[in-house]
Protein backbone atom coordinates (compact mmCIF):
# COMPACT_ATOMS: atom_id res chain seq x y z
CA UNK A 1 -52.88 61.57 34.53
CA UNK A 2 -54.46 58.10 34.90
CA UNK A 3 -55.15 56.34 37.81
CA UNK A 4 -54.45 52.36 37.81
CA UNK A 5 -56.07 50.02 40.43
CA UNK A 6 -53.57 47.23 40.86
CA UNK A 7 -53.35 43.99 42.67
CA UNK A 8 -49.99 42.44 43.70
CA UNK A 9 -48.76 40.52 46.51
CA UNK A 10 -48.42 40.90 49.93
CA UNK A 11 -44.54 40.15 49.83
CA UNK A 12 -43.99 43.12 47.04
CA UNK A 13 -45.96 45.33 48.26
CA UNK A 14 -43.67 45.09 51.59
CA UNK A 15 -40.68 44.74 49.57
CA UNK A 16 -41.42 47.84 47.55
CA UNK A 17 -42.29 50.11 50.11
CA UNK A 18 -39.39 49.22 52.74
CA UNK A 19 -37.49 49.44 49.60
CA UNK A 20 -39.04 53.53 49.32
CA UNK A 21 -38.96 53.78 52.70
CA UNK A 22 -35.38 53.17 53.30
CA UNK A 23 -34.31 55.49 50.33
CA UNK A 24 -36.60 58.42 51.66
CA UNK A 25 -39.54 58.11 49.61
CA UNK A 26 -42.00 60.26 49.67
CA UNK A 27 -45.53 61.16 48.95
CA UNK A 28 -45.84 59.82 45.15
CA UNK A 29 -42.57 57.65 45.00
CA UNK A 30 -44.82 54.99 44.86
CA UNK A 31 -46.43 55.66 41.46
CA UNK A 32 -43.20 56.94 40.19
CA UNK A 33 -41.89 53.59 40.98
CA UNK A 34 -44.34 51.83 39.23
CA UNK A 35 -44.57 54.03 36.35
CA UNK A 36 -40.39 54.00 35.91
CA UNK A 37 -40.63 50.30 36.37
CA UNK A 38 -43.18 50.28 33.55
CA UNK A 39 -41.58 52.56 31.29
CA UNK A 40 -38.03 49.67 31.33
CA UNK A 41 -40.75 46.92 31.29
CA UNK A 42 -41.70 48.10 27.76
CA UNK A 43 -38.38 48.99 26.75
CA UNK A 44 -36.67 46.03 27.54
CA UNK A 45 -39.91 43.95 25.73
CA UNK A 46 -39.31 46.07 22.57
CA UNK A 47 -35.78 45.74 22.63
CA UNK A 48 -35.83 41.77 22.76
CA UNK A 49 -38.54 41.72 19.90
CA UNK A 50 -35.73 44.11 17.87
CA UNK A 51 -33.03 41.46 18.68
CA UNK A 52 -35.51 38.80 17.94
CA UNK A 53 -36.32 40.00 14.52
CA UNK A 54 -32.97 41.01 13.44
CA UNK A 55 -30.92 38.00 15.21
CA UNK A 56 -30.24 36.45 11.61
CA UNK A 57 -28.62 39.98 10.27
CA UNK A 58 -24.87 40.35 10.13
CA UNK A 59 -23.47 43.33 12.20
CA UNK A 60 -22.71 44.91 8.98
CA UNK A 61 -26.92 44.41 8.05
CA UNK A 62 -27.66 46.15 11.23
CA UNK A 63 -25.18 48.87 10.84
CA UNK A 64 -26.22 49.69 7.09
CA UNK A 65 -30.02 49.73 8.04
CA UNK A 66 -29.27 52.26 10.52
CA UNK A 67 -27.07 53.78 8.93
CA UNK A 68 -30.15 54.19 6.39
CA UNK A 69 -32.60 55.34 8.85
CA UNK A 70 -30.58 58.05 9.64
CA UNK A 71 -30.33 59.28 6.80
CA UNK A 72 -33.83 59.08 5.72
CA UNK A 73 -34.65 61.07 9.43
CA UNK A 74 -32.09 63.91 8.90
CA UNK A 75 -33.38 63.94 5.72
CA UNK A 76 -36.98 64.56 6.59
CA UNK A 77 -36.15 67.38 8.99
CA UNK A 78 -34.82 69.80 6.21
């Protein structure tokens, strides 16, 4: 495990812990907070960059290139 020394404001820092407090938090909730809202952070960023990159590719484009992956990852596991 890592440790993280973080700065925010005043207001989310209240808004985050009434927001713990009222659903029962606990010892910890705070860093799993933090790290869950991390974790979608990232995977929202990647996911626009995908959409981004692929937004000139028919539906059919996107289907056959996954299609492909697939197929090239089931293929690796035998």
């Amino acid at each position: 495990m890592t440790r993280w020394n973080l700065v925010i404001s005043d207001d989310t820092d209240r808004s985050v812990r009434s927001y713990l407090a009222r659903t029962g938090g606990r010892k910890g909730d705070l860093s799993r907070f933090v790290d869950r809202a991390v974790r979608q952070a990232i995977f929202w960023e990647t996911l626009e960059s995908v959409w981004r990159r692929n937004r000139q590719l028919s539906p059919d484009e996107v289907q056959a290139l996954a299609d492909e992956a697939v197929m090239e990852a089931r293929a690796s596991r035998t």
